[in-house]
C-alpha atoms as a PDB file:
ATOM      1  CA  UNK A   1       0.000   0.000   0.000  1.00  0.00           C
ATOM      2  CA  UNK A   2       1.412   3.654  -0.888  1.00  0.00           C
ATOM      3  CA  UNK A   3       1.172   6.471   0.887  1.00  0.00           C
ATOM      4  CA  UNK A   4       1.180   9.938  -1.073  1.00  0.00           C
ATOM      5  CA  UNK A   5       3.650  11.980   1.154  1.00  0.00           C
ATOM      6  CA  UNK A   6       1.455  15.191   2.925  1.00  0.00           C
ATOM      7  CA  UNK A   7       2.148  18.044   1.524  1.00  0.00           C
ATOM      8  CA  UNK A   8       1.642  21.952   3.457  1.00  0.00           C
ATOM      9  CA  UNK A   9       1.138  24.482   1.932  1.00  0.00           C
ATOM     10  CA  UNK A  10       1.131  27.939   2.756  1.00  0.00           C
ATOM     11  CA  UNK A  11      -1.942  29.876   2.741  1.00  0.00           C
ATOM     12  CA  UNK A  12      -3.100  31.739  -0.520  1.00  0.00           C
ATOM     13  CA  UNK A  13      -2.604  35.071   1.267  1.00  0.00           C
ATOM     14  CA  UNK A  14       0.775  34.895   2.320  1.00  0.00           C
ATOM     15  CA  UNK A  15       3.624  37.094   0.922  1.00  0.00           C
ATOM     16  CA  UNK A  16       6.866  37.750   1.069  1.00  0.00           C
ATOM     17  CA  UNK A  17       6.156  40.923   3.445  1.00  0.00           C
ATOM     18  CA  UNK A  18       4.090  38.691   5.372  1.00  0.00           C
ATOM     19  CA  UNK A  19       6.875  35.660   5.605  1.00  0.00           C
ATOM     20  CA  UNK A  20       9.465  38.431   6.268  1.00  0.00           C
ATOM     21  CA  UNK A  21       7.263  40.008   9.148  1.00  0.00           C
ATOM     22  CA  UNK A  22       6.694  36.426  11.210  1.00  0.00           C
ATOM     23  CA  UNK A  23      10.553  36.013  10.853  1.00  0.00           C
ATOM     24  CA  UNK A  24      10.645  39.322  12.359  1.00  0.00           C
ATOM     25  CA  UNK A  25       8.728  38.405  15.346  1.00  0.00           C
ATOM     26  CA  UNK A  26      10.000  35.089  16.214  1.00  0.00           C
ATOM     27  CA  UNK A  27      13.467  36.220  16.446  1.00  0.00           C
ATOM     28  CA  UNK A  28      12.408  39.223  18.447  1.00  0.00           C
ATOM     29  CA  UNK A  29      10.661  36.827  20.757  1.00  0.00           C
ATOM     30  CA  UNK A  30      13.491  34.064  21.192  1.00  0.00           C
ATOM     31  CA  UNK A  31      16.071  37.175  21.601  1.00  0.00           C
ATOM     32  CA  UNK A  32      13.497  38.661  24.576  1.00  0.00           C
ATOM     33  CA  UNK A  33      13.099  34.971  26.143  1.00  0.00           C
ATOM     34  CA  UNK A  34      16.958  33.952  25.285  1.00  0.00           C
ATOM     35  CA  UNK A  35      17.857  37.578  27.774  1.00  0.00           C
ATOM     36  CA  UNK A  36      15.185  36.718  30.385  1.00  0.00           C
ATOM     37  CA  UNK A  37      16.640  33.215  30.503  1.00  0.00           C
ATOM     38  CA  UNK A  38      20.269  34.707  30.870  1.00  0.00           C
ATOM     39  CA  UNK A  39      18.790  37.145  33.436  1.00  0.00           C
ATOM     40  CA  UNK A  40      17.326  34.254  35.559  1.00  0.00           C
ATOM     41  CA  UNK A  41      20.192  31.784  35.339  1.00  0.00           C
ATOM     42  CA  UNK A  42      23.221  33.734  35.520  1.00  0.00           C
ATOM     43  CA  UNK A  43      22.679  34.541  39.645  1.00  0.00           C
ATOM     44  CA  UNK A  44      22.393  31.030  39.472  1.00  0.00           C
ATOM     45  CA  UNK A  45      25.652  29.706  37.978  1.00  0.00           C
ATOM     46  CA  UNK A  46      27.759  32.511  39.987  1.00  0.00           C
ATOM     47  CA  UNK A  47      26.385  30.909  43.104  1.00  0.00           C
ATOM     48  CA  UNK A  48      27.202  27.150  41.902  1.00  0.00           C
ATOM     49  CA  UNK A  49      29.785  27.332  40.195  1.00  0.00           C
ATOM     50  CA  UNK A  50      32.573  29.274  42.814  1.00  0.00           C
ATOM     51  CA  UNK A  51      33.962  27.350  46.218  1.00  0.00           C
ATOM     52  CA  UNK A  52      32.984  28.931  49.387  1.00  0.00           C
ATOM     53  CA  UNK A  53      36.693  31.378  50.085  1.00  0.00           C
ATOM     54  CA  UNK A  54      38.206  31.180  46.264  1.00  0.00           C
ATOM     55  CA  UNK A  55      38.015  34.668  45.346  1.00  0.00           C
ATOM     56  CA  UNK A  56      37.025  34.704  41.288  1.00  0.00           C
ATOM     57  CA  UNK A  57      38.613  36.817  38.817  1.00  0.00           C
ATOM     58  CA  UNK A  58      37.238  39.326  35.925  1.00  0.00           C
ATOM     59  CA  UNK A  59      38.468  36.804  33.328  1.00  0.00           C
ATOM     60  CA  UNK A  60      36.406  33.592  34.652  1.00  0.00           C
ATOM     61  CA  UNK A  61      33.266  36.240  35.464  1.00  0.00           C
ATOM     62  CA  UNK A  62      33.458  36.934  31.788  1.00  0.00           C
ATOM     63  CA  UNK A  63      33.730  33.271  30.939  1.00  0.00           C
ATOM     64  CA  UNK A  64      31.108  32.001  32.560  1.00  0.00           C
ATOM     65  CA  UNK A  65      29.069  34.633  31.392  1.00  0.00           C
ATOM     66  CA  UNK A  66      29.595  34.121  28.007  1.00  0.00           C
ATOM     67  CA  UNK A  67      28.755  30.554  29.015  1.00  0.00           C
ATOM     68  CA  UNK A  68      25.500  31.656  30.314  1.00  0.00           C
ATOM     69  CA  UNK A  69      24.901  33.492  27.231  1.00  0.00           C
ATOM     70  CA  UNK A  70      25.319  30.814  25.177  1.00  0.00           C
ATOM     71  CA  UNK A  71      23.360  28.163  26.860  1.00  0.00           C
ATOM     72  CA  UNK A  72      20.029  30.895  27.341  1.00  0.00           C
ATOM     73  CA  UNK A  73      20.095  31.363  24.044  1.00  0.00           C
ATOM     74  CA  UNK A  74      20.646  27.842  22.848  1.00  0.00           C
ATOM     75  CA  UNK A  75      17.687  27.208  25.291  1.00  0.00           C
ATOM     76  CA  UNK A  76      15.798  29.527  23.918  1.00  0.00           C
ATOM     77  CA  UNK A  77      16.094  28.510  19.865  1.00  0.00           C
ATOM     78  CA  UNK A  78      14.877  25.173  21.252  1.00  0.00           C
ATOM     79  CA  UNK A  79      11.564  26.442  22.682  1.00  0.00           C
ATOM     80  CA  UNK A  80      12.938  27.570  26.121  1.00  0.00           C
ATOM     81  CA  UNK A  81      10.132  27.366  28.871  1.00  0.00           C
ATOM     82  CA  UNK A  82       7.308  28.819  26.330  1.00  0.00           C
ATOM     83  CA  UNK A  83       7.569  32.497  26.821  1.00  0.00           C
ATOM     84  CA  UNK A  84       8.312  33.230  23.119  1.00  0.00           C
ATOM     85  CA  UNK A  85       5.805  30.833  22.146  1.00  0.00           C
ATOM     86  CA  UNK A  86       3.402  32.667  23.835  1.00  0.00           C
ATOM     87  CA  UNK A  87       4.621  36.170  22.531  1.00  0.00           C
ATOM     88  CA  UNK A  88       4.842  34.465  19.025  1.00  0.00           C
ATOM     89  CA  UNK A  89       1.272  33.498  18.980  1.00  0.00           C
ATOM     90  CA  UNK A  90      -0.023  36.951  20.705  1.00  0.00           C
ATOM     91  CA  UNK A  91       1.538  39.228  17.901  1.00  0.00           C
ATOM     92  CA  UNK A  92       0.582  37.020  15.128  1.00  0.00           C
ATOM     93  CA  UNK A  93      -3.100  37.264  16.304  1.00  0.00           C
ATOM     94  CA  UNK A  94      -2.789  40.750  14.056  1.00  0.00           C
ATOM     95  CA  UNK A  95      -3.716  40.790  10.255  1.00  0.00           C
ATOM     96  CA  UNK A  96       0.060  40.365   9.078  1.00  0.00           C
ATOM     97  CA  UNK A  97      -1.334  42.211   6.262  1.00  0.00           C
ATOM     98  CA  UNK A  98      -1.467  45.057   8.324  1.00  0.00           C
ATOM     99  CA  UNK A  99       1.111  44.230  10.373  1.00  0.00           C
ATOM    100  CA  UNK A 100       4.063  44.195   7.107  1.00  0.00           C
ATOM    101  CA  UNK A 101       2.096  47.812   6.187  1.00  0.00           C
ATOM    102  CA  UNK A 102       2.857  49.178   9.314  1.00  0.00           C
ATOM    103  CA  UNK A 103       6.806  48.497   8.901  1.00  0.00           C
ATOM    104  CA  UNK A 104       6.853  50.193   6.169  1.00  0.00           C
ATOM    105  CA  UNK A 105       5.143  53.465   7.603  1.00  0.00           C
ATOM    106  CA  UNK A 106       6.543  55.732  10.349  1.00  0.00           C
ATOM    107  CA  UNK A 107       5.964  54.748  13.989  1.00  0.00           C
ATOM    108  CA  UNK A 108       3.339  56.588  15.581  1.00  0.00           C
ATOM    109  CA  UNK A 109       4.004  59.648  17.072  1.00  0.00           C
ATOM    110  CA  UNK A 110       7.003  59.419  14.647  1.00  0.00           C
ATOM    111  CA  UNK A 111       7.632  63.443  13.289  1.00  0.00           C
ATOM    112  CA  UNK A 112       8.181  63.261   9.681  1.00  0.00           C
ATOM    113  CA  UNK A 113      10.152  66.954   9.888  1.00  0.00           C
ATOM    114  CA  UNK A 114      13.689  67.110   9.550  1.00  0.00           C
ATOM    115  CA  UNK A 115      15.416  67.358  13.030  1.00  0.00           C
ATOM    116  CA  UNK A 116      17.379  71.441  13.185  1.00  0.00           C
END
């Protein structure tokens, strides 16, 4: 017995300002979790990871929280604990339509006069 492969495809509406636009806000949202992540474990891994009495220096500090860096974001890409998820699915609930317009347009309040 064969089985045709499924195939998805995307919806008749979508563009490439669209496409570009949900790019946009995915990586903003795994960037925003990826530096909450970093926020909430690096206190963390300064209290595990130095001996009660060894004084640390600036070099390992930086290392580790490079380290740190690195594994929130990693973390993050991966799905993380859901935040971006969340803030993935509560910006897309927009018209991207309107949404890819409105990048091309001046932020509100924006002043479209030349600064002195």
């Amino acid at each position: 017995m064969n089985v045709a492969p499924i195939v998805t495809t995307a919806p008749a509406t979508s563009t490439p300002a669209v496409d570009q636009h949900a790019r946009k806000i995915a990586k903003a949202a795994h960037d925003f979790e990826a530096v909450l992540l970093n926020t909430l474990l690096g206190p963390l891994e300064k209290t595990f990871s130095t001996l009660p009495g060894k004084e640390t220096d600036a070099v390992s500090d930086n290392y580790h929280s490079l380290g740190m860096q690195a594994l929130a974001s990693s973390l993050a890409a991966k799905g993380g604990v859901g935040i971006a998820a969340m803030i993935i699915k509560s910006l897309s609930k927009r018209d991207p339509a309107e949404a890819a317009s409105q990048e091309k347009s001046p932020a509100r309040g924006a002043s479209l006069a030349r600064p002195f």
